[in-house]
PDB file of N, CA and C in Angstrom:
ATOM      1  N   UNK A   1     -62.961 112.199 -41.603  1.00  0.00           N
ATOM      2  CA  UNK A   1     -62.452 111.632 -42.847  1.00  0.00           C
ATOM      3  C   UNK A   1     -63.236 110.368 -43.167  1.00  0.00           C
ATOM      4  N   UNK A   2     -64.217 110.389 -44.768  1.00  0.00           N
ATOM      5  CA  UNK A   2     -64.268 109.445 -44.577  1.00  0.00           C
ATOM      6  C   UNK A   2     -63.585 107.943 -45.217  1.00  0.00           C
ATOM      7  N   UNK A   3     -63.906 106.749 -44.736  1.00  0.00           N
ATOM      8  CA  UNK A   3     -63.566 105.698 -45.074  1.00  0.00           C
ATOM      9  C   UNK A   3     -64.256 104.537 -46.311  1.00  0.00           C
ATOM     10  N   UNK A   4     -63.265 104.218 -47.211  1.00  0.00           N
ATOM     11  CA  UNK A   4     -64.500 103.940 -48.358  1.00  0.00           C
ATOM     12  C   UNK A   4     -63.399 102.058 -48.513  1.00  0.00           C
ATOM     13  N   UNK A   5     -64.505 101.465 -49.244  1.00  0.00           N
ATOM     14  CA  UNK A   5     -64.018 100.309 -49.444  1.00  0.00           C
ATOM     15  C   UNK A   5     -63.311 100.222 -50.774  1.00  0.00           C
ATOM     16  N   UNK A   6     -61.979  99.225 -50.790  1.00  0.00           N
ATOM     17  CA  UNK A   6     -60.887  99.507 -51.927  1.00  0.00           C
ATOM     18  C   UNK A   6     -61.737  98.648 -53.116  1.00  0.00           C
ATOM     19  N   UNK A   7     -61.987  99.292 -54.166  1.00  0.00           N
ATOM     20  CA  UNK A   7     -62.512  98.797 -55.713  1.00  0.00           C
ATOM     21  C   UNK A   7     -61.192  98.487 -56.328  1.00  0.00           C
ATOM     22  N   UNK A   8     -61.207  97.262 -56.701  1.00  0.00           N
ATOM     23  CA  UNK A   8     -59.889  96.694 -57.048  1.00  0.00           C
ATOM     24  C   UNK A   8     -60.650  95.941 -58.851  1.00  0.00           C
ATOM     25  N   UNK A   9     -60.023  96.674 -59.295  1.00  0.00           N
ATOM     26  CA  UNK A   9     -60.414  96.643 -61.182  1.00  0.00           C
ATOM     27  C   UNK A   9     -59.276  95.435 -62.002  1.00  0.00           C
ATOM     28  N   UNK A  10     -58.295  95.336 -61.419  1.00  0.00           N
ATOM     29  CA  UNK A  10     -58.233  93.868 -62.085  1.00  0.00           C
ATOM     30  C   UNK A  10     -58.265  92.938 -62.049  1.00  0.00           C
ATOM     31  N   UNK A  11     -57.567  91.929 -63.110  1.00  0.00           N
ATOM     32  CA  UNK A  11     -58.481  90.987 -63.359  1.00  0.00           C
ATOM     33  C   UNK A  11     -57.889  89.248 -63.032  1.00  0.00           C
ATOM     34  N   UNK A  12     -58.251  89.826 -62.310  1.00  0.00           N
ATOM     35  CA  UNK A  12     -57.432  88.227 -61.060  1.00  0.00           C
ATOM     36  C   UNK A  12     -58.434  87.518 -61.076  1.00  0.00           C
ATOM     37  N   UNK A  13     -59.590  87.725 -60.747  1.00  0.00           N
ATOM     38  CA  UNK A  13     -60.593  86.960 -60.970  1.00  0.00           C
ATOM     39  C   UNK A  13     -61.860  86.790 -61.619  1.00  0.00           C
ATOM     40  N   UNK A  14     -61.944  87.827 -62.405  1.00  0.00           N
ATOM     41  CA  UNK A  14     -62.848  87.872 -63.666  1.00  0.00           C
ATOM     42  C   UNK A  14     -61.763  87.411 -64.802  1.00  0.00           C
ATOM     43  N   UNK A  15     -62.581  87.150 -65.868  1.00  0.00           N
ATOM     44  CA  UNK A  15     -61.753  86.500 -67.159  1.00  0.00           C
ATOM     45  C   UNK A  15     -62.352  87.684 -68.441  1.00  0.00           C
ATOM     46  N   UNK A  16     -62.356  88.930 -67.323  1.00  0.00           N
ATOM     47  CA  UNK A  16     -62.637  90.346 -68.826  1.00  0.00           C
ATOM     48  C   UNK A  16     -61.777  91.362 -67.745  1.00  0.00           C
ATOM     49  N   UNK A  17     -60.826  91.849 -67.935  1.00  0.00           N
ATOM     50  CA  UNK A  17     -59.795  93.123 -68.178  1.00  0.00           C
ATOM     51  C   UNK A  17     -60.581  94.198 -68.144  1.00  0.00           C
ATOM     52  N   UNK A  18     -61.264  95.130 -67.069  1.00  0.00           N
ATOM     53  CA  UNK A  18     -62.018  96.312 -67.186  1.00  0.00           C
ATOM     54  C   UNK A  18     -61.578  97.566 -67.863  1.00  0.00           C
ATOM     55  N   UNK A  19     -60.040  97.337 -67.905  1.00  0.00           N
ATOM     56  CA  UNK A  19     -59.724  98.800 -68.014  1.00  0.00           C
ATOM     57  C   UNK A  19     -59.182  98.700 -69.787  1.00  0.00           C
ATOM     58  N   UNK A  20     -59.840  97.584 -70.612  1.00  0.00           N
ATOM     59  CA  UNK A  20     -59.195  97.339 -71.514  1.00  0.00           C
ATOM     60  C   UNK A  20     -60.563  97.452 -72.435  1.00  0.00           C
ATOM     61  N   UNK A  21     -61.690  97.282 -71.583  1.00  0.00           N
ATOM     62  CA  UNK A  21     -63.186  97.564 -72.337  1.00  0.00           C
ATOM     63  C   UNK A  21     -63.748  98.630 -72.433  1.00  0.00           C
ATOM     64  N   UNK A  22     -63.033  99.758 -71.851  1.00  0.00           N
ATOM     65  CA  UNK A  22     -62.971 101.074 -72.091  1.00  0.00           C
ATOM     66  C   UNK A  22     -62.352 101.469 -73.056  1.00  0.00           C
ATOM     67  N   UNK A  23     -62.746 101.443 -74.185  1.00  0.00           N
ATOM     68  CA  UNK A  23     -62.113 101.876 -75.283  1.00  0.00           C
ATOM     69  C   UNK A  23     -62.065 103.420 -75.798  1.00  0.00           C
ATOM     70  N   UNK A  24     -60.970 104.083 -76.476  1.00  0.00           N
ATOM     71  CA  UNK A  24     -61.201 105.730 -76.028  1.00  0.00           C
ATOM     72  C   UNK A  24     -62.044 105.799 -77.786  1.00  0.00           C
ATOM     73  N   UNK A  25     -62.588 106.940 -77.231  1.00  0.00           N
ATOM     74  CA  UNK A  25     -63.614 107.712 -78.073  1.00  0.00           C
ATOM     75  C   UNK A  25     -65.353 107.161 -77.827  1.00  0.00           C
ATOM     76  N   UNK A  26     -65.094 106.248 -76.736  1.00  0.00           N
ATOM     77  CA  UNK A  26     -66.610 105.568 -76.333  1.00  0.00           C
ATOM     78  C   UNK A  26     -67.095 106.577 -74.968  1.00  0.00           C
ATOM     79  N   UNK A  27     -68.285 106.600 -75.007  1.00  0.00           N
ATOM     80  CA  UNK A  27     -69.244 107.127 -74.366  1.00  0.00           C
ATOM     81  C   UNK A  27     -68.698 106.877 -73.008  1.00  0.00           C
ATOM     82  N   UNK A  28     -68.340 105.476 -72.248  1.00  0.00           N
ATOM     83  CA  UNK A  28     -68.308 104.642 -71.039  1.00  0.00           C
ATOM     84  C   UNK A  28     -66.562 105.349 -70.994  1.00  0.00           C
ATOM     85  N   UNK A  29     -65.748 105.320 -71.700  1.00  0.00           N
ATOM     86  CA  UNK A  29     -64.332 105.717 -71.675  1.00  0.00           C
ATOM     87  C   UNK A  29     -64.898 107.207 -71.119  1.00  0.00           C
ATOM     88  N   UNK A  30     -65.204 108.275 -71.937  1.00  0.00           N
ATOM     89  CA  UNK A  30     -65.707 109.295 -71.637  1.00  0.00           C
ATOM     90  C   UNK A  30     -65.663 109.688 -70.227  1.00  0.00           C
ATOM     91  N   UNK A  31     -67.106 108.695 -69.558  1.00  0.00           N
ATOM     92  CA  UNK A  31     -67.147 108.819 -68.510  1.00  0.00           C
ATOM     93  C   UNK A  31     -66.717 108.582 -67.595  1.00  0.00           C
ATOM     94  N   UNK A  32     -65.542 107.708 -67.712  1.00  0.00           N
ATOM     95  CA  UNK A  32     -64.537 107.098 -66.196  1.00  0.00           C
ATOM     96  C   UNK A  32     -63.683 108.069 -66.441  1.00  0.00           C
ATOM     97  N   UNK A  33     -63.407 108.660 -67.334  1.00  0.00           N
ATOM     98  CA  UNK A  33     -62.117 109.477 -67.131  1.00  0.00           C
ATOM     99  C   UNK A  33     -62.791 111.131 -66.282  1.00  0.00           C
ATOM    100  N   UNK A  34     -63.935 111.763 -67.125  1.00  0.00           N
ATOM    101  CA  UNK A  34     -64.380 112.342 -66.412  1.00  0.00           C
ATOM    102  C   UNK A  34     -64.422 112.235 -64.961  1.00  0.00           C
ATOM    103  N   UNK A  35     -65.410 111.371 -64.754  1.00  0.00           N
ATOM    104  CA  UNK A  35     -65.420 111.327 -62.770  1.00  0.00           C
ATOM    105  C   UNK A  35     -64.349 110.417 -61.929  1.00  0.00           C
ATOM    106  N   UNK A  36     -63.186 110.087 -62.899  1.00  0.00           N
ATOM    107  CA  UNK A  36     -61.932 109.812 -62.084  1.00  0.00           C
ATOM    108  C   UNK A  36     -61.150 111.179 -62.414  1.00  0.00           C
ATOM    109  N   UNK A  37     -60.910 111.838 -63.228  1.00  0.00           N
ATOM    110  CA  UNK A  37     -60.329 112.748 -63.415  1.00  0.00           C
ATOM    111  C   UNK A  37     -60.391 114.744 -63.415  1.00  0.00           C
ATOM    112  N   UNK A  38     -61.792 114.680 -63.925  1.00  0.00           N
ATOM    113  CA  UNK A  38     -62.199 116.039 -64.086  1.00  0.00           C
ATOM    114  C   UNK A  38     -63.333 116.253 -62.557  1.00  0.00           C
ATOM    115  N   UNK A  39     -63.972 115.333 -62.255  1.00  0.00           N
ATOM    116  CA  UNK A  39     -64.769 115.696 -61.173  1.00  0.00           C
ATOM    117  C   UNK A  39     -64.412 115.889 -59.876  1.00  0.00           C
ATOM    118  N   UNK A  40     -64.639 116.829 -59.305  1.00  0.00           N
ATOM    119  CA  UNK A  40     -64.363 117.007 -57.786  1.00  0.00           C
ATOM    120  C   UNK A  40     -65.054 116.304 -56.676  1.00  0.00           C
ATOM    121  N   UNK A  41     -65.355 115.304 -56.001  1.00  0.00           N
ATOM    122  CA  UNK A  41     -66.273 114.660 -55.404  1.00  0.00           C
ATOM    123  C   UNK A  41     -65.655 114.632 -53.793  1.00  0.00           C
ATOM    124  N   UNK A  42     -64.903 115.436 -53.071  1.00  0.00           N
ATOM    125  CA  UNK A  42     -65.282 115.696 -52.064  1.00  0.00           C
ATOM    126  C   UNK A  42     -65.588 116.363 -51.185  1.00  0.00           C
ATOM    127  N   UNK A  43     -66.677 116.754 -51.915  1.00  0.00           N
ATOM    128  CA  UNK A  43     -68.265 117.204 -51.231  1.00  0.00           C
ATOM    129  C   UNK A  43     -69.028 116.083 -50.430  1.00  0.00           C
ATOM    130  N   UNK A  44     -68.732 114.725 -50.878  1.00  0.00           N
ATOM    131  CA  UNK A  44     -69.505 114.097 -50.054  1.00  0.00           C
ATOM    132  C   UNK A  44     -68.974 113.043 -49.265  1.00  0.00           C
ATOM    133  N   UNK A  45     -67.614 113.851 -49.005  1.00  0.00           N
ATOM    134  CA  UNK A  45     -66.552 112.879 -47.792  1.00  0.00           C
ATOM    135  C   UNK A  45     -67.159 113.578 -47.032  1.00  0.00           C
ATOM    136  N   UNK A  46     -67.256 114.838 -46.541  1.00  0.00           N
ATOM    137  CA  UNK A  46     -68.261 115.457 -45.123  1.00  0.00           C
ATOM    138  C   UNK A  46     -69.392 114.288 -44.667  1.00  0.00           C
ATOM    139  N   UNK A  47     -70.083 114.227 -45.574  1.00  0.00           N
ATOM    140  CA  UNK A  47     -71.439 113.037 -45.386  1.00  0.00           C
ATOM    141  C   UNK A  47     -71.311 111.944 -44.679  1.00  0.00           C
ATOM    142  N   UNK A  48     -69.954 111.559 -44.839  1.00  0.00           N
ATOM    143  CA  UNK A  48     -69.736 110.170 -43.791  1.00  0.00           C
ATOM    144  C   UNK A  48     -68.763 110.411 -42.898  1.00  0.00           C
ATOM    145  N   UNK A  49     -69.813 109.750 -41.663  1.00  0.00           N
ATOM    146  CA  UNK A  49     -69.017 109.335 -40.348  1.00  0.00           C
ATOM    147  C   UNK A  49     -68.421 108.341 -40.022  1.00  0.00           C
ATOM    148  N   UNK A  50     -68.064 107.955 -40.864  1.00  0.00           N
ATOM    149  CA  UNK A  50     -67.351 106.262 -40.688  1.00  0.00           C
ATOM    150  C   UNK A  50     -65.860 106.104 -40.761  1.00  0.00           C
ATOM    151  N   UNK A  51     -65.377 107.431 -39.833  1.00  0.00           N
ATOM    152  CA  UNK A  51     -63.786 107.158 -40.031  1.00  0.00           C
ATOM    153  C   UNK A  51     -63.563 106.268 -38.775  1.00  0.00           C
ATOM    154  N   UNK A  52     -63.932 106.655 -37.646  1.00  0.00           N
ATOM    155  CA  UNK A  52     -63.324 105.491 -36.639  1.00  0.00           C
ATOM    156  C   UNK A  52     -64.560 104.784 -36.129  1.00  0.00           C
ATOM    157  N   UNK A  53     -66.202 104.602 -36.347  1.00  0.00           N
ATOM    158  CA  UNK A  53     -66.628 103.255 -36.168  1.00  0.00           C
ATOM    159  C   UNK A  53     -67.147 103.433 -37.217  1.00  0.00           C
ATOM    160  N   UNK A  54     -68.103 102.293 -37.811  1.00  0.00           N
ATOM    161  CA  UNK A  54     -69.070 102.025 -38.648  1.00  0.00           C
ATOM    162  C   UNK A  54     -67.965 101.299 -39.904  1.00  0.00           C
ATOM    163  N   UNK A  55     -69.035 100.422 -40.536  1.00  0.00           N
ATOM    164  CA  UNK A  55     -68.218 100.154 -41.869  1.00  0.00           C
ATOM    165  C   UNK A  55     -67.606 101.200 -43.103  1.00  0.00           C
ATOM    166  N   UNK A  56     -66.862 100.065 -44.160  1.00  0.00           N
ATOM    167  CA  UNK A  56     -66.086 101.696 -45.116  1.00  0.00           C
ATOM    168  C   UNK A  56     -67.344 101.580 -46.137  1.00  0.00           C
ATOM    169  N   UNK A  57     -67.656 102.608 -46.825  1.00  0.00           N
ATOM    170  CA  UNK A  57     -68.660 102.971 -48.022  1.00  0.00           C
ATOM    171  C   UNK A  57     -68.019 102.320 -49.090  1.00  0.00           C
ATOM    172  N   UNK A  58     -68.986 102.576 -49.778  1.00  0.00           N
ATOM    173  CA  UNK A  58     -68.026 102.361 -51.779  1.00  0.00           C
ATOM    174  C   UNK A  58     -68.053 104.121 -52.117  1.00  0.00           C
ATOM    175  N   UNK A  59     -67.086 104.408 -52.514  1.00  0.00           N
ATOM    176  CA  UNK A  59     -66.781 105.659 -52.749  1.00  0.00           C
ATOM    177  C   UNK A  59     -67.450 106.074 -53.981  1.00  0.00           C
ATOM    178  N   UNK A  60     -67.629 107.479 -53.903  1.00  0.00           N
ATOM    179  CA  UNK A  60     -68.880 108.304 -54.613  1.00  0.00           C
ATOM    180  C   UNK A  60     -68.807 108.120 -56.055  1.00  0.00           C
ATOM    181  N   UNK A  61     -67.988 107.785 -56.378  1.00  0.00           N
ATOM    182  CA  UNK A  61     -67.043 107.994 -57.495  1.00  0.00           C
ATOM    183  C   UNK A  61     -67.480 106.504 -58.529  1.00  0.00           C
ATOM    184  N   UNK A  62     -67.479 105.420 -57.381  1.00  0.00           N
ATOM    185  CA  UNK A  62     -67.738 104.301 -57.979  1.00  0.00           C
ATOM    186  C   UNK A  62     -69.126 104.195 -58.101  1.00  0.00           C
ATOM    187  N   UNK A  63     -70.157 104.515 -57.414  1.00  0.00           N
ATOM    188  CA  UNK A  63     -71.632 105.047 -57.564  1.00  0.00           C
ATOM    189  C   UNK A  63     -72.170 105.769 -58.539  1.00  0.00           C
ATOM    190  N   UNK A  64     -71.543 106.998 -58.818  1.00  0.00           N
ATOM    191  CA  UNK A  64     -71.959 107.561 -59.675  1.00  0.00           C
ATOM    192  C   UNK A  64     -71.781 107.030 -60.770  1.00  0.00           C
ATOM    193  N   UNK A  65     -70.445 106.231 -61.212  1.00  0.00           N
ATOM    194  CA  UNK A  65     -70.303 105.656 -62.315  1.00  0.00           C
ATOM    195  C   UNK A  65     -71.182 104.462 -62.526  1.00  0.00           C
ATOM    196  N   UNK A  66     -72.189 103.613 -61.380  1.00  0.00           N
ATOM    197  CA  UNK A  66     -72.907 102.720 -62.325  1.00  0.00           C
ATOM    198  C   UNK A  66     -73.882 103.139 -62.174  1.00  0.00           C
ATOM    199  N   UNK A  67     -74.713 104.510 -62.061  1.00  0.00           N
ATOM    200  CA  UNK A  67     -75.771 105.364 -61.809  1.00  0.00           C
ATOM    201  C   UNK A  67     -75.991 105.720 -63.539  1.00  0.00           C
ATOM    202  N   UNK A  68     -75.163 106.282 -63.872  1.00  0.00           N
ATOM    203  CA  UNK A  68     -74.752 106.761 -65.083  1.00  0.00           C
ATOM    204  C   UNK A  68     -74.339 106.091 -66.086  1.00  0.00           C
ATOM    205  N   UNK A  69     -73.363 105.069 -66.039  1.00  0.00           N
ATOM    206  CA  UNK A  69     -73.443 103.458 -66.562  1.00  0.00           C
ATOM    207  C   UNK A  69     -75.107 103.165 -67.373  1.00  0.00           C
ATOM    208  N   UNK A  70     -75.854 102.765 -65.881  1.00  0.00           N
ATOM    209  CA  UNK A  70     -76.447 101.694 -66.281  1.00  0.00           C
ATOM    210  C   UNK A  70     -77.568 102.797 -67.124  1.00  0.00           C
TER     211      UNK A  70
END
């Protein structure tokens, strides 16, 4: 199983609201809902061995989105 590091999206310490700059009918809205919602991504929990040593990853999910993002 693997282990991924927690992406924590609000806004405690930024002074911009992420989930509020996603506006629907935008391209970037589009795509978080897609690969939080419609995509299947574990295919590449097999890939990591980091359930009981090694550090946690950033999960695939959050990768792909600034792959595709940027």
């Amino acid at each position: 199983m693997a282990r991924y590091k927690h992406i924590d999206t609000s806004p405690r310490f930024l002074a911009v609201d992420l989930q509020r700059q996603l506006l629907p009918g935008t391209f970037e809205h589009a795509m978080n809902h897609l690969i939080d919602k419609e995509l299947d991504l574990t295919s590449f929990d097999v890939r990591f061995k980091n359930d009981l040593t090694g550090a946690a990853a950033y999960p695939p999910a959050m990768l792909l989105k600034v792959v595709l993002f940027a």
